[in-house]
Structures are given as structure tokens and as C-alpha cells.
Protein backbone atom coordinates (compact mmCIF):
# COMPACT_ATOMS: atom_id res chain seq x y z
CA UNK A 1 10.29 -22.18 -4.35
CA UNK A 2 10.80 -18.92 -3.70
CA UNK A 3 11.50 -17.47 -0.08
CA UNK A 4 10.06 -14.30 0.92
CA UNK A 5 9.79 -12.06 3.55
CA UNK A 6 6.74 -9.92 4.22
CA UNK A 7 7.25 -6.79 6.95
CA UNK A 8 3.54 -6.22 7.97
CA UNK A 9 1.22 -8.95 7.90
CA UNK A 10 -2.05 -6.86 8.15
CA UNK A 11 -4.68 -6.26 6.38
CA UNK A 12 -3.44 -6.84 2.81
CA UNK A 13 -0.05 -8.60 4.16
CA UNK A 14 -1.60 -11.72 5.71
CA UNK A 15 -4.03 -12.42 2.54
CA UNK A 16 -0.74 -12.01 0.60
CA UNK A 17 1.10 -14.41 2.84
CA UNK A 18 -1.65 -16.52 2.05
CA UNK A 19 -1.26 -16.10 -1.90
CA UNK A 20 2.43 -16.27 -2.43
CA UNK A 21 2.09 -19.51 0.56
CA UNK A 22 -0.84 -21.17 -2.06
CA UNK A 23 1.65 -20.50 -5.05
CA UNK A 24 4.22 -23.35 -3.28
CA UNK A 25 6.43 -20.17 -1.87
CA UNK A 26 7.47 -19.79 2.03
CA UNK A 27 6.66 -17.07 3.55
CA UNK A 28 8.44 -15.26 6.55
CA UNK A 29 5.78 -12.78 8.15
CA UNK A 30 6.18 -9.96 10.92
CA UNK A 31 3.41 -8.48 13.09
CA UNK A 32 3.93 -5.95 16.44
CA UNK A 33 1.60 -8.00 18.08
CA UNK A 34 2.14 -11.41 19.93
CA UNK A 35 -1.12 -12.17 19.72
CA UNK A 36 -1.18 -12.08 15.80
CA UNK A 37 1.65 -14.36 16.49
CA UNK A 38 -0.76 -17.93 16.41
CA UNK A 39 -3.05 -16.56 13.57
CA UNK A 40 0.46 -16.37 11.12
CA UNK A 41 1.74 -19.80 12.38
CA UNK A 42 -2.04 -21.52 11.69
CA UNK A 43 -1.70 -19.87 7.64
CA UNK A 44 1.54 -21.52 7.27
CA UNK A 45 3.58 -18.51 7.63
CA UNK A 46 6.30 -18.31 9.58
CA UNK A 47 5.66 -15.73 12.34
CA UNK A 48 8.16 -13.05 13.43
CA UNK A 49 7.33 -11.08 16.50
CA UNK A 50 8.93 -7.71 14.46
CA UNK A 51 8.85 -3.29 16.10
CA UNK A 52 10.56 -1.48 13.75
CA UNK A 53 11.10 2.01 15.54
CA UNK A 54 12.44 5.23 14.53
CA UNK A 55 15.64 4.62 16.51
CA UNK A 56 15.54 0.49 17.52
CA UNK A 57 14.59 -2.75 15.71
CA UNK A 58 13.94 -6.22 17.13
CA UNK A 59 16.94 -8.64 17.42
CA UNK A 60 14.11 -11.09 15.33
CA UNK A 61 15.20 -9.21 12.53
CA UNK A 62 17.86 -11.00 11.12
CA UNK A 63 16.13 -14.92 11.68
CA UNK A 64 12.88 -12.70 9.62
CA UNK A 65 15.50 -11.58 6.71
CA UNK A 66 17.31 -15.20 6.86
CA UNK A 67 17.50 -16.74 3.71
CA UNK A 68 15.20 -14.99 1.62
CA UNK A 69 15.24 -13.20 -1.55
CA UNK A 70 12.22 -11.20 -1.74
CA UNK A 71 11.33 -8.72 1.08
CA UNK A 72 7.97 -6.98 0.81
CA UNK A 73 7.51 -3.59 3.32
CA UNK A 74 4.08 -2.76 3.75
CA UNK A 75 3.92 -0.65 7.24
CA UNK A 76 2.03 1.89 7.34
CA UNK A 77 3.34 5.75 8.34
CA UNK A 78 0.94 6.11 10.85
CA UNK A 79 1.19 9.70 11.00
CA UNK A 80 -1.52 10.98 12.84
CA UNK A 81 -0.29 12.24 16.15
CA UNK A 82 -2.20 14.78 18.79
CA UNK A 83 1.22 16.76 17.83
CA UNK A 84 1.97 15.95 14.20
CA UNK A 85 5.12 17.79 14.65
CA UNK A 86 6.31 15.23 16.93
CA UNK A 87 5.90 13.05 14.17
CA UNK A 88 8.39 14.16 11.74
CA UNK A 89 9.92 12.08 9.43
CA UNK A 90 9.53 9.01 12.56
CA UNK A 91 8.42 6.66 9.29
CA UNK A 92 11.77 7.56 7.17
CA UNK A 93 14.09 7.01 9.92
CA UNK A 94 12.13 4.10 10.80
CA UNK A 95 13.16 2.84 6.85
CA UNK A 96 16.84 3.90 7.64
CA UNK A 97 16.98 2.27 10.69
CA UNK A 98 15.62 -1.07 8.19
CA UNK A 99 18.13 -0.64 5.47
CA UNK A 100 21.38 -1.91 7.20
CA UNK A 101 19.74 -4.81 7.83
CA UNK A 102 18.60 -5.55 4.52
CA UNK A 103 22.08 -4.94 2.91
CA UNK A 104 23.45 -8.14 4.97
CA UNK A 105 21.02 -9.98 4.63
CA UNK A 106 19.86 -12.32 1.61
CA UNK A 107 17.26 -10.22 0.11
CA UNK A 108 17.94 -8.94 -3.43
CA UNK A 109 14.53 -7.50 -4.41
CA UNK A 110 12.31 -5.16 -2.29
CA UNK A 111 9.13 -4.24 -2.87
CA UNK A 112 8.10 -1.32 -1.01
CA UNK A 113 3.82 -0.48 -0.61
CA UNK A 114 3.46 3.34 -0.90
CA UNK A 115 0.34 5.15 -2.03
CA UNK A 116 -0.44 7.65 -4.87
CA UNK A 117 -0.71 10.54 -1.95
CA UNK A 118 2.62 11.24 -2.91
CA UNK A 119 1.05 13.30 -5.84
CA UNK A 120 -0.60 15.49 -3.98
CA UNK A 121 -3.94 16.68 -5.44
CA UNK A 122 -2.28 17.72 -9.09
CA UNK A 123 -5.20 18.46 -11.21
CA UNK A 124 -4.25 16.45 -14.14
CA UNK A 125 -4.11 13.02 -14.84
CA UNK A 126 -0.94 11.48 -13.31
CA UNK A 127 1.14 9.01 -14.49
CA UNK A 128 3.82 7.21 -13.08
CA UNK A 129 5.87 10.00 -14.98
CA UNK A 130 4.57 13.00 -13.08
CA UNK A 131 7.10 14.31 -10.41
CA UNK A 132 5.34 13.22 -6.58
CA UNK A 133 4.37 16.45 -5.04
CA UNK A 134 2.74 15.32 -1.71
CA UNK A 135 0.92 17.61 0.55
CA UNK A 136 0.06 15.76 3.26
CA UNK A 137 3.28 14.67 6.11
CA UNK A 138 2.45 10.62 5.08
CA UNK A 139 2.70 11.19 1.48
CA UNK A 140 5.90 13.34 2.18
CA UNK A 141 7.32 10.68 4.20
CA UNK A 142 6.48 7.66 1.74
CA UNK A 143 8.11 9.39 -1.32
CA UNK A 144 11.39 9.84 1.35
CA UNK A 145 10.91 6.32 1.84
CA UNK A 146 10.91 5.38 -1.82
CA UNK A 147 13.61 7.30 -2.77
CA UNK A 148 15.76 5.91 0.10
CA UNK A 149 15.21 2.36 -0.89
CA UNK A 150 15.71 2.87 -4.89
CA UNK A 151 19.04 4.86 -4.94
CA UNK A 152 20.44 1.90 -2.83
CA UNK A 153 22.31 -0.14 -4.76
CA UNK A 154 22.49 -3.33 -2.60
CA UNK A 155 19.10 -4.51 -3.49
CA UNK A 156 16.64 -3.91 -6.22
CA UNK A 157 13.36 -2.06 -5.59
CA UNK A 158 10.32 -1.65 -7.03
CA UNK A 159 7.86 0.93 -6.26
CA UNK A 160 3.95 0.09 -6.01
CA UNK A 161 1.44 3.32 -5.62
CA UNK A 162 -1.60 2.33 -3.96
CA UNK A 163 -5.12 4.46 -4.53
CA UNK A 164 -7.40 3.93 -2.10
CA UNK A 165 -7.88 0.73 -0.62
CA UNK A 166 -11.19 -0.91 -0.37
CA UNK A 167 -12.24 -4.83 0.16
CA UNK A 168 -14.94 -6.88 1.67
CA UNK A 169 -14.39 -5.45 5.22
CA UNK A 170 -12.91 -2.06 4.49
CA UNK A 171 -15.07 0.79 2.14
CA UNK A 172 -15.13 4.57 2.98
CA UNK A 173 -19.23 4.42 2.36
CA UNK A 174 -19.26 3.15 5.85
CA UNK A 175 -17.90 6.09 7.37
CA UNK A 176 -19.65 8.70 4.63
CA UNK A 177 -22.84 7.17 5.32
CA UNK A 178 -25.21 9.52 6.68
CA UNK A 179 -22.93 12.77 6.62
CA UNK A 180 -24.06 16.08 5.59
CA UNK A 181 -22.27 18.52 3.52
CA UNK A 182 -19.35 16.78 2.26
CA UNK A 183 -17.05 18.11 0.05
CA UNK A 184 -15.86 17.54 -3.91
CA UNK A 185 -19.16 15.32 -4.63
CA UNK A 186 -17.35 16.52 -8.29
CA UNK A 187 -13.73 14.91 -7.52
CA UNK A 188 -13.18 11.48 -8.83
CA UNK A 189 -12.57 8.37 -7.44
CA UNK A 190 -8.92 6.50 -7.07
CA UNK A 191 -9.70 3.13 -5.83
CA UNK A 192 -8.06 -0.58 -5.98
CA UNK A 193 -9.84 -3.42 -3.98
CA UNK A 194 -7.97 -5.97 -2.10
CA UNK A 195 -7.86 -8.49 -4.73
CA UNK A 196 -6.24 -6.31 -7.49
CA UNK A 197 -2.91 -5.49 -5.04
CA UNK A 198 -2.26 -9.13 -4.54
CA UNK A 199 -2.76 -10.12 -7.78
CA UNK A 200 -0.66 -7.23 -8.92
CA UNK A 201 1.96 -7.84 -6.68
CA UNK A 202 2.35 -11.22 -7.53
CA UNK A 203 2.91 -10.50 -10.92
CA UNK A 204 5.73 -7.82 -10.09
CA UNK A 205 6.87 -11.16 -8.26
CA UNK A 206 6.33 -13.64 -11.09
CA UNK A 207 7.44 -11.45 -13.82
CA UNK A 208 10.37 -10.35 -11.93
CA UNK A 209 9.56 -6.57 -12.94
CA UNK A 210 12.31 -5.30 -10.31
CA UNK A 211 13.99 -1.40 -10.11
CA UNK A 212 9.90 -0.14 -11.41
CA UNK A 213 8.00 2.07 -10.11
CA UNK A 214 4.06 1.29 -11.14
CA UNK A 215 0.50 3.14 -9.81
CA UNK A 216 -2.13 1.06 -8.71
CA UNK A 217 -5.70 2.36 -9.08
CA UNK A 218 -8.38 0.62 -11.28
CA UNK A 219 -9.81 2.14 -14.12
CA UNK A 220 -13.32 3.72 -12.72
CA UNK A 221 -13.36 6.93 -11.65
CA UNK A 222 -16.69 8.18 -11.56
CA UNK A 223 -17.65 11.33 -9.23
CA UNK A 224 -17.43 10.82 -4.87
CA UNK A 225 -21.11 11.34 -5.35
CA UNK A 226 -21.95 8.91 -7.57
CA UNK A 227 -20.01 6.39 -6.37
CA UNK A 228 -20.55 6.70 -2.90
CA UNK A 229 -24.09 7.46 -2.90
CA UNK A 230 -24.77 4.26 -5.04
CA UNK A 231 -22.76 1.92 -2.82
CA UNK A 232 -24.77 3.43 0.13
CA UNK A 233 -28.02 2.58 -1.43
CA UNK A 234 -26.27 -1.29 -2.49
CA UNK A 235 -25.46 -1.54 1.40
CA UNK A 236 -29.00 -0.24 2.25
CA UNK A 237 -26.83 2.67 4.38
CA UNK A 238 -28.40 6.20 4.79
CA UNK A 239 -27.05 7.94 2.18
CA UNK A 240 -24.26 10.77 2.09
CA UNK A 241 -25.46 14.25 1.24
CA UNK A 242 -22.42 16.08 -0.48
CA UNK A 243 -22.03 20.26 -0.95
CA UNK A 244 -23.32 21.39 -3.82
CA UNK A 245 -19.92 23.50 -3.95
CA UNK A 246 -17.67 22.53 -7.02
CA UNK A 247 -14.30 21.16 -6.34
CA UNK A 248 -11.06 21.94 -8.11
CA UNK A 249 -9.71 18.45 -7.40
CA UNK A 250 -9.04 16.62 -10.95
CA UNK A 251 -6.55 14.43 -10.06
CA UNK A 252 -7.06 10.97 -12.21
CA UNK A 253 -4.67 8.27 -11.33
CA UNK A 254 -4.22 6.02 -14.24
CA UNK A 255 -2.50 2.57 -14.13
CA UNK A 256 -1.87 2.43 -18.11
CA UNK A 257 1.32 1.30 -17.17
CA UNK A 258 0.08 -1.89 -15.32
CA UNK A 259 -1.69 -3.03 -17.97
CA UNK A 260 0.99 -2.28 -20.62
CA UNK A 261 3.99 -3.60 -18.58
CA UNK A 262 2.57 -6.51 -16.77
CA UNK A 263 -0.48 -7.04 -19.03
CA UNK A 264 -2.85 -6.92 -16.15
CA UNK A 265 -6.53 -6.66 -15.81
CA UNK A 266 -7.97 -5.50 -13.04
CA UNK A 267 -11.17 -7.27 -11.58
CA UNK A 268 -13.63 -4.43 -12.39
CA UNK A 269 -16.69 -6.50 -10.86
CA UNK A 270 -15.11 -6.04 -7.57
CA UNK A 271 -16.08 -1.97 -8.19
């Protein structure tokens, strides 16, 4: 049995708590809210009431680190302020306020959640090879992040890049349904449902592929048009109407690596 620690039980978190629990692991989870607190304890996890800030952390920290080996981050940056410059780098001083702890603690192996926005919108097809060039303040933050937590050598850390995420209760088409004029109906799709991170991340976990850095986006990219307009018409949504403007956004994500390295293959009937 293997004990792990999980910082951000949300929306992928507590299904992954749930996994790694099923697997015969235990499971130390953190959430910011003390209502969440029940819903952990009722999966079997063992519920941490956890704020990591920018300058504080909760004195649970250390009982939520105790005795495992495995920690998983998977906080958001949450970087979407009325003042964005207020916001600066808040997320990467929120890691280095983390670290310290994590160096005396038990935890060996860290897996930290980022998200391919770190490449920016190259027009090319990116590997896990391509420098990050992020354009947006949470992709610049996330690739701090990562770099913070790999060039520490107290722990081992593997990087995961998240596309975008969709699952049973979370699709963009929701929010695109109906709109008029949207842009890069040419740009392709970078998606990975719900099922495809856990099961990745538990075979980082079970294959012990530690100090990696691996993308995370299925293999389906057809055009924002055609993909959202047919899941509209699936969901019996109005549909999206998209500019007939060409975009100049290539950017293809691939996850050759995942499949090559960990021999993975992801769940296209999810799609």
C-alpha cells in the first residue's frame, strides 16, 4: 500500500482519490472548504482542511504530508482577477511557500497537474520537446511552477500537461452553444476527458515514471467547428455559429510520448 497525498480534491482530485483509494492505496486529501470536509471522509479519504496562500499555509499541512510518499498538486492558478496585475506570480509564490514543507516531509515523488497553455499558441505540432512559450499570465505561472518543483533536488517530479479538460459534467459546447461569430472554427481541438487523466496518472504512479515531463491530450483533433457543432447537435443544444474568418492557430498537441513511454491508450469513445 502506497500512501499518497493529493493537494486539491476537486473536480479531477476527488475521482482520483477515489481511484488510487479502489487500487488498496490511502489517500490523504485537501480541500479550502469545510464543507467538502464530510464528502472526502464518506470516499474513504482522509480529509485535510488545507489554504495554501501566496504568503501563509495551514498548520494542517504537515499531519496532510505525514507519512506519505507520493504528493499530487493539482490547484488551480486561478488567475483571473478584476486587476490581473494584482495577480502576479500569487500561484508561484503560492508553490514556494509549498516547497519547504515538502522537503521535510516524507514525500519523495511529486506530481505536479499543469496544462499545455504553457506553449502558447505555437503553430506547429508540439511535443513534449518544444520549449513552453506561454502567452497567457496562468500558463506563465504554471511553467514557473514546474520548473521550481523539477530543479529541486529533494524530491522527484514529474510533469503532466493537461489539454483541455472535458467529462460528463464539464464540456465547452455548453457555453458555445448558441453564440454567434466565434472565432478559429479552423483551429483544432486539444482535449482529454476525465477518465484518460486518472488513468494516466495512475500509470505515472504504477510505473513509477518519476523526474518526466509527459503532454496529455488525446489523439482527435478535428476543427472547433466540427467538433463543437456536432456535440451541440448530440446534446440537442442550439448550435454555435463560428466566423467564417480563417485562423492562424495550428497548434497540435500530440501525446506520442504517452503512448510510447507508458504504453497507454486513450479511451477514444469518450470523444
Amino acid at each position: 500500500m502506497t500512501k499518497i497525498s493529493i493537494l486539491g480534491c476537486g473536480w479531477l482530485g476527488l475521482p482520483l482519490a477515489k481511484r488510487l483509494i479502489e487500487k488498496g492505496n490511502s489517500v490523504n486529501g485537501s480541500t479550502t472548504s469545510e464543507n467538502k470536509l464530510p464528502i472526502l471522509k464518506g470516499a474513504g479519504i482522509n480529509p485535510f482542511l488545507v489554504a495554501l496562500e501566496s504568503e501563509s499555509i495551514s498548520e494542517s499541512i504537515n499531519a496532510f504530508l505525514a507519512e506519505s510518499e507520493i504528493l499530487i498538486i493539482d490547484i488551480p492558478p486561478k488567475l483571473r482577477a478584476v486587476n490581473p496585475d494584482s495577480e502576479k506570480k500569487v500561484f508561484v509564490e503560492k508553490i514556494k511557500n509549498l516547497i519547504p514543507f515538502v522537503e521535510n516531509s516524507s514525500v519523495k515523488k511529486v506530481l505536479f497537474v499543469s496544462s499545455t497553455s504553457v506553449y502558447g499558441d505555437q503553430n506547429d505540432l508540439i511535443t513534449e520537446e518544444t520549449n513552453p512559450n506561454p502567452e497567457t499570465e496562468s500558463g506563465k505561472q504554471l511553467f514557473l511552477a514546474e520548473n521550481l518543483l523539477r530543479k529541486n533536488q529533494n524530491f522527484e517530479t514529474t510533469i503532466l500537461r493537461f489539454g483541455g479538460l472535458i467529462g460528463e459534467d464539464r464540456h465547452p459546447v455548453t457555453s458555445l452553444s448558441g453564440k454567434e461569430n466565434l472565432a478559429n472554427a479552423d483551429a483544432p481541438v486539444n482535449l482529454i476527458h476525465q477518465n484518460d487523466c486518472i488513468s494516466i496518472i495512475e500509470e505515472i504512479i504504477d510505473q513509477s515514471k518519476w523526474n518526466d515531463a509527459f503532454n496529455a491530450v488525446a489523439p482527435f483533433h478535428p476543427t472547433r467547428e466540427d467538433y463543437y457543432t456536432q456535440k451541440a447537435a448530440e446534446q440537442k443544444l442550439p448550435l454555435p455559429q463560428f466566423s467564417p474568418e480563417k485562423s492562424n492557430i495550428k497548434k497540435v498537441i500530440s501525446s506520442d510520448k504517452i503512448g510510447t513511454v507508458l504504453n497507454y491508450k486513450f479511451r477514444l469513445e469518450d470523444y
